[in-house]
Protein backbone atom coordinates (compact mmCIF):
# COMPACT_ATOMS: atom_id res chain seq x y z
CA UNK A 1 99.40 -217.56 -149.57
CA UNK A 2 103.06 -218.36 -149.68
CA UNK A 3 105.07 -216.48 -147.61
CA UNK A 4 107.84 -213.75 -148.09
CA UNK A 5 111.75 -214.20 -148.20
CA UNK A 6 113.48 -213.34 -145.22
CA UNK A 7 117.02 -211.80 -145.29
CA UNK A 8 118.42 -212.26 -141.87
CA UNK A 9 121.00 -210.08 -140.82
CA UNK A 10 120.76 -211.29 -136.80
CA UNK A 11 124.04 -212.80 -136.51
CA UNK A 12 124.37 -213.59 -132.70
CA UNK A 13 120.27 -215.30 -132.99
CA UNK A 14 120.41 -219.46 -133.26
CA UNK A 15 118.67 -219.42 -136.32
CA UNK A 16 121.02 -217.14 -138.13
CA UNK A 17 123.17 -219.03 -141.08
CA UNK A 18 126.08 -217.18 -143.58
CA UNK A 19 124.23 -216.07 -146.08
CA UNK A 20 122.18 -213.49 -144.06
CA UNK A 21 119.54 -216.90 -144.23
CA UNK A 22 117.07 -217.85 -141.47
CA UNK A 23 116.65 -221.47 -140.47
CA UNK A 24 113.84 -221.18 -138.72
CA UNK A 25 110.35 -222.86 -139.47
CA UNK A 26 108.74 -219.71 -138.66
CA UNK A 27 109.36 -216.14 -137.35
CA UNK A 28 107.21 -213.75 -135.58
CA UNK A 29 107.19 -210.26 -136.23
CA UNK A 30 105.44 -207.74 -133.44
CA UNK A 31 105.30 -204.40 -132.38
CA UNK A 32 108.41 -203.73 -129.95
CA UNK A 33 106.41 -202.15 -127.16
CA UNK A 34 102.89 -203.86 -125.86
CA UNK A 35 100.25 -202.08 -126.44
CA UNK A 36 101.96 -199.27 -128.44
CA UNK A 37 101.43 -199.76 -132.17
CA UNK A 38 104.46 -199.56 -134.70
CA UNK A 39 104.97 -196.04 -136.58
CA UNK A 40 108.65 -197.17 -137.96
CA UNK A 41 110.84 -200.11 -138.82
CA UNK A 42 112.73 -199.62 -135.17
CA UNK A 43 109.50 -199.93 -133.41
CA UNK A 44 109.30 -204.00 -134.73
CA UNK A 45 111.22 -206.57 -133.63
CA UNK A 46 111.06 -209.99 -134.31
CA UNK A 47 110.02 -212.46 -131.39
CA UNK A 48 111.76 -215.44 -132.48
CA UNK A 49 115.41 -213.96 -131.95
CA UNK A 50 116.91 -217.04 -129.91
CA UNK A 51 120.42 -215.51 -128.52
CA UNK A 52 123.33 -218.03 -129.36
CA UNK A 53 124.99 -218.48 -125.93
CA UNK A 54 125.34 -221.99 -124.79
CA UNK A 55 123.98 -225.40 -125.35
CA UNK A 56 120.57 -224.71 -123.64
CA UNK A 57 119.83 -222.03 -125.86
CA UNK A 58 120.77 -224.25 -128.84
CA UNK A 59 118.29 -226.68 -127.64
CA UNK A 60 115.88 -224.40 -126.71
CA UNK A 61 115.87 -223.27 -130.56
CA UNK A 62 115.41 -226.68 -131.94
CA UNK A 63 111.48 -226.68 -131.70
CA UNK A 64 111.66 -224.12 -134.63
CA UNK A 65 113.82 -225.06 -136.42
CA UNK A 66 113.47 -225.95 -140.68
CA UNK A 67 114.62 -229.56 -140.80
CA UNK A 68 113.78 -230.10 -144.68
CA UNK A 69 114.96 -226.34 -145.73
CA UNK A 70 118.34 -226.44 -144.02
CA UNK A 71 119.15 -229.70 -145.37
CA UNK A 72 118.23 -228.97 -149.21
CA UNK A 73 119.88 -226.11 -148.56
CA UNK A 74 122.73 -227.46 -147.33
CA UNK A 75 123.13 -230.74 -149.88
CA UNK A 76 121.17 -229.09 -153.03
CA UNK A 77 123.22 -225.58 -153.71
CA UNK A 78 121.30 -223.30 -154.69
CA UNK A 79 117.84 -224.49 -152.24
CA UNK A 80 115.81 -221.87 -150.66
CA UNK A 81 115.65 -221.34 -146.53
CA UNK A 82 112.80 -219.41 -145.77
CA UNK A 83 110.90 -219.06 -142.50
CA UNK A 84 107.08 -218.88 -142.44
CA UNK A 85 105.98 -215.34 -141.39
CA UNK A 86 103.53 -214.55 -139.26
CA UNK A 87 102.83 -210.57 -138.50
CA UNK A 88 100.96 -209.29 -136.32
CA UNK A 89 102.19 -205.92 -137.16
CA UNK A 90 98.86 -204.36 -138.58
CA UNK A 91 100.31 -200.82 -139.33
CA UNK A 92 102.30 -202.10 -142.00
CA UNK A 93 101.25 -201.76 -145.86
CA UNK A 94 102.73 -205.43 -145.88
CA UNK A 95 100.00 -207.04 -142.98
CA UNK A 96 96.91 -208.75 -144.19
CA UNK A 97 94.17 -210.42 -142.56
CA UNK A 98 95.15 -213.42 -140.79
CA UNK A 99 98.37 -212.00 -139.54
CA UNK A 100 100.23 -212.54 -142.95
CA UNK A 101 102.41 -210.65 -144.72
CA UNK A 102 101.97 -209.69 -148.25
CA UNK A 103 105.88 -208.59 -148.84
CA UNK A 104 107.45 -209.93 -151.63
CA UNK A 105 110.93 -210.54 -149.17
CA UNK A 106 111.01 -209.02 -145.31
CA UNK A 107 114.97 -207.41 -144.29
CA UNK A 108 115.39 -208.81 -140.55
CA UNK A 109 118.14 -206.73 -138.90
CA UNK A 110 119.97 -206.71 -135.55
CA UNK A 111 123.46 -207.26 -136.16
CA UNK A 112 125.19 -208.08 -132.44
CA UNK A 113 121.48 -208.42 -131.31
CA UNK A 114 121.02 -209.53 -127.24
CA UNK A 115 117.75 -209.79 -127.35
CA UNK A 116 114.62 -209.58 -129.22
CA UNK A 117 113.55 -206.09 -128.94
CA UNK A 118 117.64 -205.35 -130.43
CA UNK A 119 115.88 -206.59 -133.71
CA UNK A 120 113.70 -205.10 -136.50
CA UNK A 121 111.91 -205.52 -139.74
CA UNK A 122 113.40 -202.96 -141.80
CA UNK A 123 110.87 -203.56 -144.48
CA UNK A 124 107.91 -201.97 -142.37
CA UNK A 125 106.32 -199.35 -144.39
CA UNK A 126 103.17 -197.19 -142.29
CA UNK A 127 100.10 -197.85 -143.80
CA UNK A 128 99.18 -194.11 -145.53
């Protein structure tokens, strides 16, 4: 099942690149609080928000990071650089079994984010 297309509007997270495009290999989405279950797009974050401060955290980030998107993106204009996604967010319309989501393209917000819980999926839609 491949995957939706993440827009990445994070622009102080590692992984962030112009474009509003993710360079990560993959990206977790959760529920913001333990425990509580999501009701709205602000209760979401996603867990692989890497803050960009300083060399450590730029190594830190490496371990995710898309090797063979970023560079087809970056030598082939035009490539795609998209994330895996896995969800864990079950009270979206989007979630199916496996912790997959079925979205045709995910919004990832957080502009000036600090940490992870700064960011959302602004696609989440309840399930009815």
């Amino acid at each position: 099942m491949p995957g939706p297309k993440v827009k990445c509007k994070v622009n102080t997270c590692n992984h962030w690149m112009n474009g509003d495009l993710c360079s990560a290999g993959n990206i977790d989405i959760m529920h913001e609080e333990e425990g509580k279950m999501a009701q709205n797009p602000e209760q979401t974050q996603c867990k692989t928000f890497y803050a960009r401060r300083g060399l450590a955290n730029l190594l830190g980030s490496l371990d995710n990071f898309n090797w063979s998107g970023f560079l087809s993106n970056t030598f082939l204009p035009g490539g795609e650089l998209y994330p895996s996604v896995t969800c864990i967010v079950n009270t979206c319309t989007y979630w199916a079994e496996g912790n997959h989501c079925k979205a045709e393209k995910i919004d990832v917000v957080g502009v000036n984010a600090d940490e992870s819980q700064d960011t959302n999926c602004f696609t989440f839609k309840r399930k009815s």
